[in-house]
Each structure stands twice: as C-alpha cells, then as structure tokens.
C-alpha atoms as a PDB file:
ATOM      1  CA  UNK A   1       0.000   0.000   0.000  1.00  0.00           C
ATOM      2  CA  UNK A   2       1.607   3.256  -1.232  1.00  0.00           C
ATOM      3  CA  UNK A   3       1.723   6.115   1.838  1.00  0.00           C
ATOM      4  CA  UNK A   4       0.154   9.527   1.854  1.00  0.00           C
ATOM      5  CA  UNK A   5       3.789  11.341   2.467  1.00  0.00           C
ATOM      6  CA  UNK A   6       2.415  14.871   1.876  1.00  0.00           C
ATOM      7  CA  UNK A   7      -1.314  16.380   1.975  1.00  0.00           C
ATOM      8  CA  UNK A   8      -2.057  19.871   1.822  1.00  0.00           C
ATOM      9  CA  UNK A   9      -5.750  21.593   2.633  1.00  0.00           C
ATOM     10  CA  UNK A  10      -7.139  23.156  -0.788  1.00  0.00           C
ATOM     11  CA  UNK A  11     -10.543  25.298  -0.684  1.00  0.00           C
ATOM     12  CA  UNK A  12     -13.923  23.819  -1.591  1.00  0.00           C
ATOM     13  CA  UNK A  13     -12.878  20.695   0.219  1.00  0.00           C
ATOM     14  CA  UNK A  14      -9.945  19.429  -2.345  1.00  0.00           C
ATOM     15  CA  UNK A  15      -7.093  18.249  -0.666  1.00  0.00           C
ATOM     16  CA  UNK A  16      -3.239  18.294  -2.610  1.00  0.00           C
ATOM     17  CA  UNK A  17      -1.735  15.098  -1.794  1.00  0.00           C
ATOM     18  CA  UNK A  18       1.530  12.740  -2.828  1.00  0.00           C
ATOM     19  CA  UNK A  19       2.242   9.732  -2.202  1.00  0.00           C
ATOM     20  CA  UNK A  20       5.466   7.639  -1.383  1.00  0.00           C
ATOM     21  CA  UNK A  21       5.440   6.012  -4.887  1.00  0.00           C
ATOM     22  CA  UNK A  22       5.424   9.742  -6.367  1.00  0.00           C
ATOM     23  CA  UNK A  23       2.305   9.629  -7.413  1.00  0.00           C
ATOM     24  CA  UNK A  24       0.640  12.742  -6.656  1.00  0.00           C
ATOM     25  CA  UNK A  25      -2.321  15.176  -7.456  1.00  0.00           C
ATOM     26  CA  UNK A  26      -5.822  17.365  -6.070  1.00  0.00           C
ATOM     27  CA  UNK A  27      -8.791  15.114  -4.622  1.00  0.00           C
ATOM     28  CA  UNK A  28     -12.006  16.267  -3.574  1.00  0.00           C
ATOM     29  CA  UNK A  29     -13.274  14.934  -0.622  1.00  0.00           C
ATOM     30  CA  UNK A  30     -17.060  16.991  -0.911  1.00  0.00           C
ATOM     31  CA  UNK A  31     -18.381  13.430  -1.845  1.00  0.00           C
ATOM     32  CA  UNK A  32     -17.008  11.819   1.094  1.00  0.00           C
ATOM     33  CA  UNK A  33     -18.173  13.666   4.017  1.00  0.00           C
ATOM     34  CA  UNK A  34     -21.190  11.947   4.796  1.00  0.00           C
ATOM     35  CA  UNK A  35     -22.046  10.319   8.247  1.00  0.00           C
ATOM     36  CA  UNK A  36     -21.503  11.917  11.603  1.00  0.00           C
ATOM     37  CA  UNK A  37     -17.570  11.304  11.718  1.00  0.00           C
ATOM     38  CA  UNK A  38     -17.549  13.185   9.062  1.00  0.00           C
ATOM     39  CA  UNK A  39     -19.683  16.185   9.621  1.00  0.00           C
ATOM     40  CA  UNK A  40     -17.114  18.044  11.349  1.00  0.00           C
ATOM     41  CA  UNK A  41     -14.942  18.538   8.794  1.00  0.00           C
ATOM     42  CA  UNK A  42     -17.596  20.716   6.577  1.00  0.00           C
ATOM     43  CA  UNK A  43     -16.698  23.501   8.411  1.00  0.00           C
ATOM     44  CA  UNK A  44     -13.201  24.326   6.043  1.00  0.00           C
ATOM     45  CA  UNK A  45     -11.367  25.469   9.100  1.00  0.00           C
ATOM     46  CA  UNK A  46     -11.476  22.413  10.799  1.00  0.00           C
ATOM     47  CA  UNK A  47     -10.961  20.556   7.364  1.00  0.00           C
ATOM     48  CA  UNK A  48      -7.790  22.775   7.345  1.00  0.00           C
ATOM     49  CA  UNK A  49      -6.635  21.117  10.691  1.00  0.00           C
ATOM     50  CA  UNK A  50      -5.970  17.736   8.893  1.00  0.00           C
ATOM     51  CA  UNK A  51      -2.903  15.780  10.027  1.00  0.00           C
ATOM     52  CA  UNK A  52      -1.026  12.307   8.424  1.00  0.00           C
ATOM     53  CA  UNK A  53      -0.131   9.545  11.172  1.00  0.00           C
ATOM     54  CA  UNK A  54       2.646   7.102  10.993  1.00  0.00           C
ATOM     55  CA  UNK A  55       1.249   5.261   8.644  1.00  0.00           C
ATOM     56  CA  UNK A  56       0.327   7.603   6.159  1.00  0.00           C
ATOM     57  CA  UNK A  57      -3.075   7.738   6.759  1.00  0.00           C
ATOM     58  CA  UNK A  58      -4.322  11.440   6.390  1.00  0.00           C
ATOM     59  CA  UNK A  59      -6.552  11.770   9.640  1.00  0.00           C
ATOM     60  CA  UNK A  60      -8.492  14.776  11.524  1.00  0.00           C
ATOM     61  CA  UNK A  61      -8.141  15.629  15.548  1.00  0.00           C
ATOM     62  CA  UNK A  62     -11.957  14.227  15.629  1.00  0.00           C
ATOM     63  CA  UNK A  63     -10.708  10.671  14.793  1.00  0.00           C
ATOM     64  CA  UNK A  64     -11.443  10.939  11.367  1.00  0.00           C
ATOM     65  CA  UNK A  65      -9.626   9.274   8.616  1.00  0.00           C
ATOM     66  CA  UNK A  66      -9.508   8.547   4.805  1.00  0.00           C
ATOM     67  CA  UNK A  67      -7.770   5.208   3.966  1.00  0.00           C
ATOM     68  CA  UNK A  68      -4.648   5.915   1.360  1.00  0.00           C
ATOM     69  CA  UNK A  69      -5.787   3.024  -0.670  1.00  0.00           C
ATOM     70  CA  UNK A  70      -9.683   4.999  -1.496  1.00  0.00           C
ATOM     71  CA  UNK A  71      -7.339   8.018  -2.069  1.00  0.00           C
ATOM     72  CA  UNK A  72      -5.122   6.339  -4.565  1.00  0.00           C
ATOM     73  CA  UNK A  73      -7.706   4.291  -6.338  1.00  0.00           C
ATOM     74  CA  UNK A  74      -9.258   7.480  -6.322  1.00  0.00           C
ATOM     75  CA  UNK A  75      -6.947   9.907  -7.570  1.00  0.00           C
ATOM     76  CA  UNK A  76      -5.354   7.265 -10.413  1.00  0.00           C
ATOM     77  CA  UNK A  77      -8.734   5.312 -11.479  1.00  0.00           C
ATOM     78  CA  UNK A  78      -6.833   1.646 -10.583  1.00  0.00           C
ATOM     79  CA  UNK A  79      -8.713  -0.712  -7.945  1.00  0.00           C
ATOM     80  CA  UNK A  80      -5.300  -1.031  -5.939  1.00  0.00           C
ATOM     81  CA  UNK A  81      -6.416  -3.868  -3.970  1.00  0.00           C
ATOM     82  CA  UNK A  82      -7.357  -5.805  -6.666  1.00  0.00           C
ATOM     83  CA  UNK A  83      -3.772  -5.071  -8.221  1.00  0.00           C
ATOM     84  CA  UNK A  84      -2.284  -6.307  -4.944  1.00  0.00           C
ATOM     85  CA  UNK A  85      -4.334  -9.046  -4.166  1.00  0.00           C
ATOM     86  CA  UNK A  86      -1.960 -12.053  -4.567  1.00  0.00           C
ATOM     87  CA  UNK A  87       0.855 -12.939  -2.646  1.00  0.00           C
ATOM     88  CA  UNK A  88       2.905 -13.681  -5.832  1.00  0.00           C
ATOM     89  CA  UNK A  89       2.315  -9.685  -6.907  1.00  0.00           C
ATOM     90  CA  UNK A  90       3.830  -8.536  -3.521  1.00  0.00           C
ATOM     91  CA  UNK A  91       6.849  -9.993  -4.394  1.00  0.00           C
ATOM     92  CA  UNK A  92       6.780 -11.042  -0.035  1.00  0.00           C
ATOM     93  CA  UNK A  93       8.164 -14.352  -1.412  1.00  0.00           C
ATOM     94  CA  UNK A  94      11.637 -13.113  -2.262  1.00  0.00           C
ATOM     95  CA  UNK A  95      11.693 -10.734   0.611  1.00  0.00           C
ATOM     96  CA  UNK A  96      11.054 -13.706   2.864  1.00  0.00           C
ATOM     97  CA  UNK A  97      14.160 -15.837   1.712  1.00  0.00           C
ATOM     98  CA  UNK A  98      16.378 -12.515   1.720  1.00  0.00           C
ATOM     99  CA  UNK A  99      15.064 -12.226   5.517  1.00  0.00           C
ATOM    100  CA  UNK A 100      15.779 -15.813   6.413  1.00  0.00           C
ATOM    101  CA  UNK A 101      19.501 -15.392   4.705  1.00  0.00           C
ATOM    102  CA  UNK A 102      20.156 -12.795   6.915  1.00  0.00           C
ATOM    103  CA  UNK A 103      18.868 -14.574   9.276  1.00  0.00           C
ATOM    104  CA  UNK A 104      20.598 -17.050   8.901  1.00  0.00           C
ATOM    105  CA  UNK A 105      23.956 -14.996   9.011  1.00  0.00           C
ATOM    106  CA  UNK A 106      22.876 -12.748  11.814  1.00  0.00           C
ATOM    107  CA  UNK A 107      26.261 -11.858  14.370  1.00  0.00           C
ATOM    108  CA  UNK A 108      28.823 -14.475  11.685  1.00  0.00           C
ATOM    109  CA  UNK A 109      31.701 -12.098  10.339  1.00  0.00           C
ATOM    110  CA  UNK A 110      33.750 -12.533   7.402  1.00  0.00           C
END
C-alpha cells in the first residue's frame, strides 16, 4: 500500500496530496463527508486542521480518517487492492528468503 507522504488543505474541500510512490495530485473529498464522523470537517477550518499519522493515513483531531488506498484508487482510477491481491504480486516471497539469509547470518563475520 503506497503512503500519503504529503497532503495539503485546498478550498472547496480538495485536498493536494503525494504519495510515497510519487504519485501525486488534487482530490475532492465533498463526496465523502457523509455520516456523523464526518460532519465536522464541513466547516473548512477544521478541514484545514488535517494531520497524516505514521502510517500515512491522512486523519483529523476528531478521529477521522480517509484510507490511502480509497485516495489512490481514487486519484489514479486503478482498484489497488485488486492489483495487490496475490501474494505472488507482492513480491513477499523473495523478501522472505532474503530475511531468512540474513537470518541465517545474523552476528557471523567474514
């Protein structure tokens, strides 16, 4: 899942945001604030007072949040999670045997 790494407050409820893959561009969010979590952030100055958390989830003092994957899939028109569904696509597999290598080697010099 790519990360939000930068999101900045635009008026009329757009936000500017980039992500760790580079992808970037303008969303609008007007669509999405429905439900009482929500209805907070159509006043624009507390829409202004949005934060990202460790894991790159933009998120608001009032708890909150808009997933990066909806954000992505929104901004770029691909279904991410279908794109990363299988394990093979993650490419975990080979990242698994270079963990158990070094492992494996963990505290040996030479």
């Amino acid at each position: 899942m790519e990360r939000v790494i930068s999101a900045n407050p635009l008026d009329d409820f757009k936000i500017e945001v980039e992500f760790s893959d580079g992808t970037h561009g303008v969303i609008s969010m007007k669509d999405r604030l429905l439900g009482p979590v929500f209805e907070p952030l159509k006043d624009p100055n507390f829409f202004a007072r949005l934060t990202i958390d460790e894991f790159g989830v933009i998120c608001w003092p009032n708890g909150a949040d808009i997933a990066p994957d909806a954000l992505y899939e929104k901004l770029t028109g691909t279904n991410y999670r279908k794109k990363k569904s299988s394990f093979e696509n993650t490419g975990k597999k080979k990242v698994a045997s270079v963990v158990k290598e070094n492992q494996d080697g963990y505290g040996k010099k030479g």
